[in-house]
C-alpha atoms as a PDB file:
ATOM      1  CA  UNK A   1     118.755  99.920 114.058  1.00  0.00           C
ATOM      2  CA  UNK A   2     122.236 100.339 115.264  1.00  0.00           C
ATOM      3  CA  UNK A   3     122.799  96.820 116.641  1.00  0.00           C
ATOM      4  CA  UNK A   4     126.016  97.732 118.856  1.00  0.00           C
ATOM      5  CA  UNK A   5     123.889 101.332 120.220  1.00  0.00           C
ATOM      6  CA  UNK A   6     120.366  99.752 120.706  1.00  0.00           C
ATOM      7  CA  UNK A   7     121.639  96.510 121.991  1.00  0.00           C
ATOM      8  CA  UNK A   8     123.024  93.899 124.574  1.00  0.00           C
ATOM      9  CA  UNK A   9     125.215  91.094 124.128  1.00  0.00           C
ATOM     10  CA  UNK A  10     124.526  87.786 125.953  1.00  0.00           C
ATOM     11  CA  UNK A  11     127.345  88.431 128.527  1.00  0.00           C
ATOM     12  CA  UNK A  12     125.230  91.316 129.314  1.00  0.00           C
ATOM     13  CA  UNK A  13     121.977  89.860 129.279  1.00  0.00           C
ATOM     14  CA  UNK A  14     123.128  87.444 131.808  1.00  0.00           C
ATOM     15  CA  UNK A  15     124.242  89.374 134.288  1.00  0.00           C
ATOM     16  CA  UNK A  16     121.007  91.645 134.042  1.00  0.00           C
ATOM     17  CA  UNK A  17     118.968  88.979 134.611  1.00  0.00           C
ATOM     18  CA  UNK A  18     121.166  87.058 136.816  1.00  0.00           C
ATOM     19  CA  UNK A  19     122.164  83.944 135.405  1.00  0.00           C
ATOM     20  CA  UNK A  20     124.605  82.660 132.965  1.00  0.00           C
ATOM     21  CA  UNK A  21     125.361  83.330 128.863  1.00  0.00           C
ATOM     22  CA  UNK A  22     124.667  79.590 128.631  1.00  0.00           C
ATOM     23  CA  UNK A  23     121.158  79.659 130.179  1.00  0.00           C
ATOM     24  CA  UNK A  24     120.673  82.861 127.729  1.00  0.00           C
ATOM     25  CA  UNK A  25     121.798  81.446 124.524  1.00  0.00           C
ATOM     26  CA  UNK A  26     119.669  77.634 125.547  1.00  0.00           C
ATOM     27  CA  UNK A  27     116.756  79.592 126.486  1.00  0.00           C
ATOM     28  CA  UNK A  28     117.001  81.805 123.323  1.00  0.00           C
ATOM     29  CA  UNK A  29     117.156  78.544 120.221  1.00  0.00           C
ATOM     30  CA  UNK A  30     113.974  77.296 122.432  1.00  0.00           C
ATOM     31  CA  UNK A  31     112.594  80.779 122.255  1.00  0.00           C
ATOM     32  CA  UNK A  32     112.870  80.532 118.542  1.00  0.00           C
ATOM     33  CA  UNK A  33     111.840  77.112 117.715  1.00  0.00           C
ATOM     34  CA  UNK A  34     108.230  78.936 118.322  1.00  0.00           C
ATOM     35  CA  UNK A  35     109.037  81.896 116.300  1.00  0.00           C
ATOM     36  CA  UNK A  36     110.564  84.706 117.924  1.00  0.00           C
ATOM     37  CA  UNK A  37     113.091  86.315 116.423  1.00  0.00           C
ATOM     38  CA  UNK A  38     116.465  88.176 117.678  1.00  0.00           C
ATOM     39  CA  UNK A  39     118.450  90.804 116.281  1.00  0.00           C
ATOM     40  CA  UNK A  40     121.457  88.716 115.112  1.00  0.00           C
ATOM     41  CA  UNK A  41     124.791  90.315 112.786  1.00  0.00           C
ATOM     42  CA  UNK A  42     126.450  88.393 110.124  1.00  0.00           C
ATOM     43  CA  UNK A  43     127.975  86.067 111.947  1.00  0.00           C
ATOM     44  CA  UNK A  44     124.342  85.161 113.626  1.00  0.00           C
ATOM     45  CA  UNK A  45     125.650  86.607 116.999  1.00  0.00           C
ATOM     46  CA  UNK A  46     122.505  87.516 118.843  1.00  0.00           C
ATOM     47  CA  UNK A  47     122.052  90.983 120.081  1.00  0.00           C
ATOM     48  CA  UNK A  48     119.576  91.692 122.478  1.00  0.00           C
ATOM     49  CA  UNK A  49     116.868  94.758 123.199  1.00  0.00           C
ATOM     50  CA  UNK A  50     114.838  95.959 126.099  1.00  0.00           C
ATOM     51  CA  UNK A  51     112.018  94.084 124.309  1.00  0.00           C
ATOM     52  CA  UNK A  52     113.873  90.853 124.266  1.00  0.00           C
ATOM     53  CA  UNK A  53     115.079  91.601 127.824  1.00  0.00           C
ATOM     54  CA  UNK A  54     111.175  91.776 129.161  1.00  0.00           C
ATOM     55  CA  UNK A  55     110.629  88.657 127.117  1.00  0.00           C
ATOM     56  CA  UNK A  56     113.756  86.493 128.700  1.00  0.00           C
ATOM     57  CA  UNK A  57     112.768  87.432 131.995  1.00  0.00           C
ATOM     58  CA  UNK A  58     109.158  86.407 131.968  1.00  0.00           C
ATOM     59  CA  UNK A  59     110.818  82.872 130.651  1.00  0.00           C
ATOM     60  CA  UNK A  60     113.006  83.088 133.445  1.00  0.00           C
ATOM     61  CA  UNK A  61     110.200  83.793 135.499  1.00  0.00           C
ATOM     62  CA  UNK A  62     107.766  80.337 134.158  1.00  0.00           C
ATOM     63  CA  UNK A  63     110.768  78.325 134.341  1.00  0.00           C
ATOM     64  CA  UNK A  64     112.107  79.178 137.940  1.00  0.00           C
ATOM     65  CA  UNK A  65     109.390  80.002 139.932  1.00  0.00           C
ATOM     66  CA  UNK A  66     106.683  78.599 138.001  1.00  0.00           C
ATOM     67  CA  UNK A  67     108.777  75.232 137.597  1.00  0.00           C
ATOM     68  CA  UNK A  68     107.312  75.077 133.864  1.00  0.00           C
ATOM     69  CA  UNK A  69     109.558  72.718 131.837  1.00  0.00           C
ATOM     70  CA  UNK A  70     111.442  74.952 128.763  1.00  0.00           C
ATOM     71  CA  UNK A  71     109.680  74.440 125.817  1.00  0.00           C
ATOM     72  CA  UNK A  72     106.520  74.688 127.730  1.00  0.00           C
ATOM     73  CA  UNK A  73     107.206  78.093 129.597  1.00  0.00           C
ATOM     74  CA  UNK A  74     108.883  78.970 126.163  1.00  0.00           C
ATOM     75  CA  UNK A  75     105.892  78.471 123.696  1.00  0.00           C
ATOM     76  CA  UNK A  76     103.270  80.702 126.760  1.00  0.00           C
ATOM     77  CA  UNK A  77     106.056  83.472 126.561  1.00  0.00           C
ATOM     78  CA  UNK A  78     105.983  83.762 122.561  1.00  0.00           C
ATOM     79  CA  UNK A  79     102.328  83.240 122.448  1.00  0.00           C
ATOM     80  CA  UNK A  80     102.112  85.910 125.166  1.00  0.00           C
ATOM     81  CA  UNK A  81     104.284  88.384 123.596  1.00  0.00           C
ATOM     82  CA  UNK A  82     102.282  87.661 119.832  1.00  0.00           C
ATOM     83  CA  UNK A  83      98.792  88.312 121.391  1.00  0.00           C
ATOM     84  CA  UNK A  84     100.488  91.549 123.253  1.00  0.00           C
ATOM     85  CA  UNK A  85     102.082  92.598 119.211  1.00  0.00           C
ATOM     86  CA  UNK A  86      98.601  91.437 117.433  1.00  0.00           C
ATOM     87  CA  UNK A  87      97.069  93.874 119.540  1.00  0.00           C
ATOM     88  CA  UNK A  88      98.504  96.606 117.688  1.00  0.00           C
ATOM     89  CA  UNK A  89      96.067  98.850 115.483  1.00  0.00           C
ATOM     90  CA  UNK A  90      98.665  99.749 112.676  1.00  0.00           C
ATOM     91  CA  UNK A  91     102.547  99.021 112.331  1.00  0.00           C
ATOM     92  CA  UNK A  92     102.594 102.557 112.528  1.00  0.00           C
ATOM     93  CA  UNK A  93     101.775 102.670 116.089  1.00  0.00           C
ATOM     94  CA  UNK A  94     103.429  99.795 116.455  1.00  0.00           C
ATOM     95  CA  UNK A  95     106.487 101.201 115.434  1.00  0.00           C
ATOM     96  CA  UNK A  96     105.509 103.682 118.009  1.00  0.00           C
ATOM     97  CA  UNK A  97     105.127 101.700 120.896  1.00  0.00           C
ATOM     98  CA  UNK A  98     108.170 100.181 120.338  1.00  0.00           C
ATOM     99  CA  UNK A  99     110.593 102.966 120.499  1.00  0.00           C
ATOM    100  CA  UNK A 100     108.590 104.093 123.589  1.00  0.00           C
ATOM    101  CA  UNK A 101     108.824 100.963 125.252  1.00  0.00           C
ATOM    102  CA  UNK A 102     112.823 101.091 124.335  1.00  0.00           C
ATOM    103  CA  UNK A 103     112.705 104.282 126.581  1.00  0.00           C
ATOM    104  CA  UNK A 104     110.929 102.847 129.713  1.00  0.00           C
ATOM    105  CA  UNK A 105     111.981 100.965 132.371  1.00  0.00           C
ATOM    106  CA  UNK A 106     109.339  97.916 132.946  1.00  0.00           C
ATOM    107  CA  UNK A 107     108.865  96.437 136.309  1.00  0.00           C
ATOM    108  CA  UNK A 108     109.419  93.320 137.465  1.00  0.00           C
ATOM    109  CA  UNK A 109     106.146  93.084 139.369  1.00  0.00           C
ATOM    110  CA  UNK A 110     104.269  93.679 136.430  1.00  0.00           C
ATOM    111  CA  UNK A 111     105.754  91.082 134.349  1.00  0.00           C
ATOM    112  CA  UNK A 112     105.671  88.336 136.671  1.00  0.00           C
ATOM    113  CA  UNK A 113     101.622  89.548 136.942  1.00  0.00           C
ATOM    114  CA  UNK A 114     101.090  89.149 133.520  1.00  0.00           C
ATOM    115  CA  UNK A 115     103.272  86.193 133.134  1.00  0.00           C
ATOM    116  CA  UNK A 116     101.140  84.527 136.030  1.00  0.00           C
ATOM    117  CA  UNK A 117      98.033  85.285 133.819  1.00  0.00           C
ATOM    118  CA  UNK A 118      99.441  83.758 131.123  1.00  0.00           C
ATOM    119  CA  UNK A 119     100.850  80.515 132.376  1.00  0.00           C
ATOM    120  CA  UNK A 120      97.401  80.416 134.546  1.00  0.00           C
ATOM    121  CA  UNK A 121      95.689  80.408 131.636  1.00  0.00           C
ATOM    122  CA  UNK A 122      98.384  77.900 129.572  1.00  0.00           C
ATOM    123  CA  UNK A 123      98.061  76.218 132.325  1.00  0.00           C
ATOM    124  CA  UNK A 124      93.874  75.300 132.458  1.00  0.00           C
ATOM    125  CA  UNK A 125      93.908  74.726 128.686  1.00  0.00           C
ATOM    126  CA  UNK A 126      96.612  71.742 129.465  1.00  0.00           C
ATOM    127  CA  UNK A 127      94.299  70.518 132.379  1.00  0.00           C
ATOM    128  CA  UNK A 128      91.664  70.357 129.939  1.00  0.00           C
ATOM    129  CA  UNK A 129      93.087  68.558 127.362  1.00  0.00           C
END
């Protein structure tokens, strides 16, 4: 992957999803401390894909309008986006999928629906315990 072709910065990534670099890069370490991993170069600069653009805005999504606390809305967006990978047949198709997905545009209604799923559902299994 050509990082600088294929890729956003965080200056970029902020004003897609309308807020700041610092709420990117905060929301980002929390996003790995549960696993998910970003494109970074040497200098462990993160670069960002249309993939990890989907993801950040569902997070933006739980924590905003959801009012989920970080790690919280964090650890229902990774487990979210694992059970949506895990999903996958082979890598092959994987692979597939994830050039394809590069190429379309994803709407916002959609995400927030599946994002309300999946804090719905985060969100009985807390009640429960």
């Amino acid at each position: 992957m050509n990082i600088k072709q294929d890729t956003i910065n965080a200056e970029e990534m902020a004003k897609r999803l309308n807020t700041t670099s610092s709420n990117i890069r905060k929301w980002c370490i929390e996003l790995e401390k549960h696993g998910y991993e970003f494109v970074k170069d040497n200098r462990k600069k993160r670069y960002y894909s249309l993939i990890d653009q989907t993801l950040l805005s569902n997070l933006k999504y739980a924590i905003q309008e959801k009012k989920l606390p970080l790690e919280i809305a964090a650890m229902t967006v990774v487990k979210g986006f694992d059970r949506n990978r895990s999903s996958s047949i082979t890598q092959e198709e994987h692979s597939k999928t994830e050039e394809t997905n590069r190429e379309l545009t994803v709407h916002q209604e959609y995400n927030n629906h599946t994002t309300d799923v999946v804090l719905n559902t985060m969100k009985e299994q807390f009640e429960q315990q």
